[in-house]
C-alpha atoms as a PDB file:
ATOM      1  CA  UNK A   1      27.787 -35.861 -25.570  1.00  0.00           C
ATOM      2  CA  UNK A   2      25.568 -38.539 -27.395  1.00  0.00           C
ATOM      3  CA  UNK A   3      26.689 -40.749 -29.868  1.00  0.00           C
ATOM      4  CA  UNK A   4      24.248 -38.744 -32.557  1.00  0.00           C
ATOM      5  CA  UNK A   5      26.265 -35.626 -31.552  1.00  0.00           C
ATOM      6  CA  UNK A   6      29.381 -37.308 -32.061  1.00  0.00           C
ATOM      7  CA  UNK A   7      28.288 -38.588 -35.309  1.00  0.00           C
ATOM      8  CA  UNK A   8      27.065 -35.149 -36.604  1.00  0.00           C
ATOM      9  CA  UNK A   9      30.009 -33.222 -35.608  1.00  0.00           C
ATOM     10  CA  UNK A  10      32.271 -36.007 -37.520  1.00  0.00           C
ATOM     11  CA  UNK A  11      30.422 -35.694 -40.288  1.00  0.00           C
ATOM     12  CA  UNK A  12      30.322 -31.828 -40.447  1.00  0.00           C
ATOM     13  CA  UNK A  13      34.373 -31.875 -39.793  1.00  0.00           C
ATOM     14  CA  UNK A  14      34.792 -34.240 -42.588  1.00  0.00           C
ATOM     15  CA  UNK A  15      32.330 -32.296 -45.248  1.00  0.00           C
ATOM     16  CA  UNK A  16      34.333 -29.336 -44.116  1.00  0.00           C
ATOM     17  CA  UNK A  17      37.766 -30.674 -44.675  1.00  0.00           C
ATOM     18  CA  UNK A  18      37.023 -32.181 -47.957  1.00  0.00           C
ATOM     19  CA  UNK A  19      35.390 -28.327 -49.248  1.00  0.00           C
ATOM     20  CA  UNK A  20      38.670 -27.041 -47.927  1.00  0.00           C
ATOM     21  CA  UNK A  21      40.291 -29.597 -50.162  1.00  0.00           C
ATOM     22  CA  UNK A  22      37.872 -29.144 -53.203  1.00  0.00           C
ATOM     23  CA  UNK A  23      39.025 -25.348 -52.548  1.00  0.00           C
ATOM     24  CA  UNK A  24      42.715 -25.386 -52.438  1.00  0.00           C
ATOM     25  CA  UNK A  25      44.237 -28.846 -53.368  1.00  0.00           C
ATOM     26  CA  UNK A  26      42.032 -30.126 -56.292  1.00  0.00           C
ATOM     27  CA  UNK A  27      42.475 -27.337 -58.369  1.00  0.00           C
ATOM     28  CA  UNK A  28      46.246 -27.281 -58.034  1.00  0.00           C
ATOM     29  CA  UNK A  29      47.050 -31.074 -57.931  1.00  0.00           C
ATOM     30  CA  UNK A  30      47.115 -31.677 -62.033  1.00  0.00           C
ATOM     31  CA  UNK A  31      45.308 -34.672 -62.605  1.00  0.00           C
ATOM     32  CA  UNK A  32      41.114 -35.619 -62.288  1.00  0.00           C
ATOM     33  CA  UNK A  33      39.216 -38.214 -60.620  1.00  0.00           C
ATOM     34  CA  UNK A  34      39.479 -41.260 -62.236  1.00  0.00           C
ATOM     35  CA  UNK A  35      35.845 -42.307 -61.423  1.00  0.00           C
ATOM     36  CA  UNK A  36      34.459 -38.704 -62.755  1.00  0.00           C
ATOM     37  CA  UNK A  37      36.389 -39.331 -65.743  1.00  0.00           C
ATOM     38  CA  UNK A  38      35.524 -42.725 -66.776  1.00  0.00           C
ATOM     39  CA  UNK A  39      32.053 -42.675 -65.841  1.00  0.00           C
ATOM     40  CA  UNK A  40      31.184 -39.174 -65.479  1.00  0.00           C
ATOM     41  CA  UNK A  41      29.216 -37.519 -62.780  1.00  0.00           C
ATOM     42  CA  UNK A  42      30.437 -36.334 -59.737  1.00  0.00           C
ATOM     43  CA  UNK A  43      34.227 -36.596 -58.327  1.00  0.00           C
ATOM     44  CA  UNK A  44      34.843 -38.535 -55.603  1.00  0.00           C
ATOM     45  CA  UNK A  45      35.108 -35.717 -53.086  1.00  0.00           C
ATOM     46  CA  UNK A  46      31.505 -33.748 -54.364  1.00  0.00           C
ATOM     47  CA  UNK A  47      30.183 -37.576 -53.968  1.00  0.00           C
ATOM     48  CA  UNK A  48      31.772 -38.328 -50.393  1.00  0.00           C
ATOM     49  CA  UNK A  49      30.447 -34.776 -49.113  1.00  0.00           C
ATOM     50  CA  UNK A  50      27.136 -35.820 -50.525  1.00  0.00           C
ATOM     51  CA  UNK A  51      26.902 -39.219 -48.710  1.00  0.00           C
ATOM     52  CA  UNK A  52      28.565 -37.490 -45.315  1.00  0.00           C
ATOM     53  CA  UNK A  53      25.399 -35.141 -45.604  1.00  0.00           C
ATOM     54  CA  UNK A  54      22.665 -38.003 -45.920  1.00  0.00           C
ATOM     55  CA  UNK A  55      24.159 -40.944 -43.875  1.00  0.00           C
ATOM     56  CA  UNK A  56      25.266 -41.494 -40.296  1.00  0.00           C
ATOM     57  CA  UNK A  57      29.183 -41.978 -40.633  1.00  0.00           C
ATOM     58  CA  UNK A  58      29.703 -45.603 -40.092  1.00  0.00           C
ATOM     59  CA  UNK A  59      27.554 -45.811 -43.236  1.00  0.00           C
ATOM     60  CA  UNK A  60      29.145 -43.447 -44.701  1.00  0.00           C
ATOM     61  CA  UNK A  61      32.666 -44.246 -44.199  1.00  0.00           C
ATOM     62  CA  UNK A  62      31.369 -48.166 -46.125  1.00  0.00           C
ATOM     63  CA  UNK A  63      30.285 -46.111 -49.157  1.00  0.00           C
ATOM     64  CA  UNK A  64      33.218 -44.539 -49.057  1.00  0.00           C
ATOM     65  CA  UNK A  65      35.864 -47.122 -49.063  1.00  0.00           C
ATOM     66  CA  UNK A  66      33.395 -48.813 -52.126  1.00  0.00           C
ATOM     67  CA  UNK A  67      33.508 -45.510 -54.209  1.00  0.00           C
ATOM     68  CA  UNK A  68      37.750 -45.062 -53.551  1.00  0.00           C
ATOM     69  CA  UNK A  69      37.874 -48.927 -54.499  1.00  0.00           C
ATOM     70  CA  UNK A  70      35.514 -47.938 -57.769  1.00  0.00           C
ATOM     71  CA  UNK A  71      37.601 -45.492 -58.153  1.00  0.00           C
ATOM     72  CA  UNK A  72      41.320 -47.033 -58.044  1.00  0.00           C
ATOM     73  CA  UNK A  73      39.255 -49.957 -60.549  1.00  0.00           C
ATOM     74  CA  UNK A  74      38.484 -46.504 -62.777  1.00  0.00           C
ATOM     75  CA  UNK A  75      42.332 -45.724 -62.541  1.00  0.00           C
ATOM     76  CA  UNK A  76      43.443 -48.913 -63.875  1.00  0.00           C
ATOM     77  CA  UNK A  77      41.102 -49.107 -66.577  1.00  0.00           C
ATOM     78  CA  UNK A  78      41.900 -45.533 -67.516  1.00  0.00           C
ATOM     79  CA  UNK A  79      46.001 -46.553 -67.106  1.00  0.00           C
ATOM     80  CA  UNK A  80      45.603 -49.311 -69.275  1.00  0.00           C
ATOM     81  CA  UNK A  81      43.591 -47.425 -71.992  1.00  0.00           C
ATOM     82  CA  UNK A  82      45.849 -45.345 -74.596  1.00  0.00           C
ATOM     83  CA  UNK A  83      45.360 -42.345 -74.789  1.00  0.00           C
ATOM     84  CA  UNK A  84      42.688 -41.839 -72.212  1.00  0.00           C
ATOM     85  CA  UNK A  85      44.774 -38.884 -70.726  1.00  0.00           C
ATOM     86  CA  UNK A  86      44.895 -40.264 -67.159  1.00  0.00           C
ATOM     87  CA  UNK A  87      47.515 -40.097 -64.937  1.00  0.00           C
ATOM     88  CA  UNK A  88      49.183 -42.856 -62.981  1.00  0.00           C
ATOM     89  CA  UNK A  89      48.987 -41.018 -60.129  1.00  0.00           C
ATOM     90  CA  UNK A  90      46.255 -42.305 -58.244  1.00  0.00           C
ATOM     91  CA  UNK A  91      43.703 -39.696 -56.939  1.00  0.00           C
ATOM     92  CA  UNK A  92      42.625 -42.441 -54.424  1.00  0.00           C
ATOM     93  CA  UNK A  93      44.224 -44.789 -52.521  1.00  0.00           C
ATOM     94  CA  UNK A  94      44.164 -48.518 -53.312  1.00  0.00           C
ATOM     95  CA  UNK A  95      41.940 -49.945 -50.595  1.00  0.00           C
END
């Protein structure tokens, strides 16, 4: 197998996993993205998937870890503001 295989196959596994996440786990977990709600557009899972389907997965995996680290920065903001309606609970790890 070549690297590009590699790469693609990666990167269809991980789109997969995180529709099969958007499926059955996001709906049923209670809380929202905290960069979706603070600055609208997309969650970070619909934005990950995008990136996995336009980027080789090194690059990817660098957007990533920016968007979860925008993200956690979203949480706090959102945490710290009353009556924003977020959640403590983190929908992305602190990176």
């Amino acid at each position: 197998m070549t690297t590009n295989t590699i790469d693609t196959i990666a990167r269809q596994m991980a789109i997969a996993s995180i529709g099969g996440y958007q499926t059955y786990i996001s709906p049923r977990k209670g809380f929202a993205c905290p960069h979706r709600l603070l600055h609208g557009g997309e969650s970070c899972s619909t934005y990950i998937k995008q990136v996995l389907g336009e980027q080789n997965l090194l690059s990817a995996i660098q957007t990533s870890v920016r968007r979860f680290q925008d993200c956690n920065a979203a949480r706090e903001t959102l945490k710290a503001t009353p009556g924003s309606g977020c959640l403590i609970i983190p929908c992305c790890i602190p990176i």
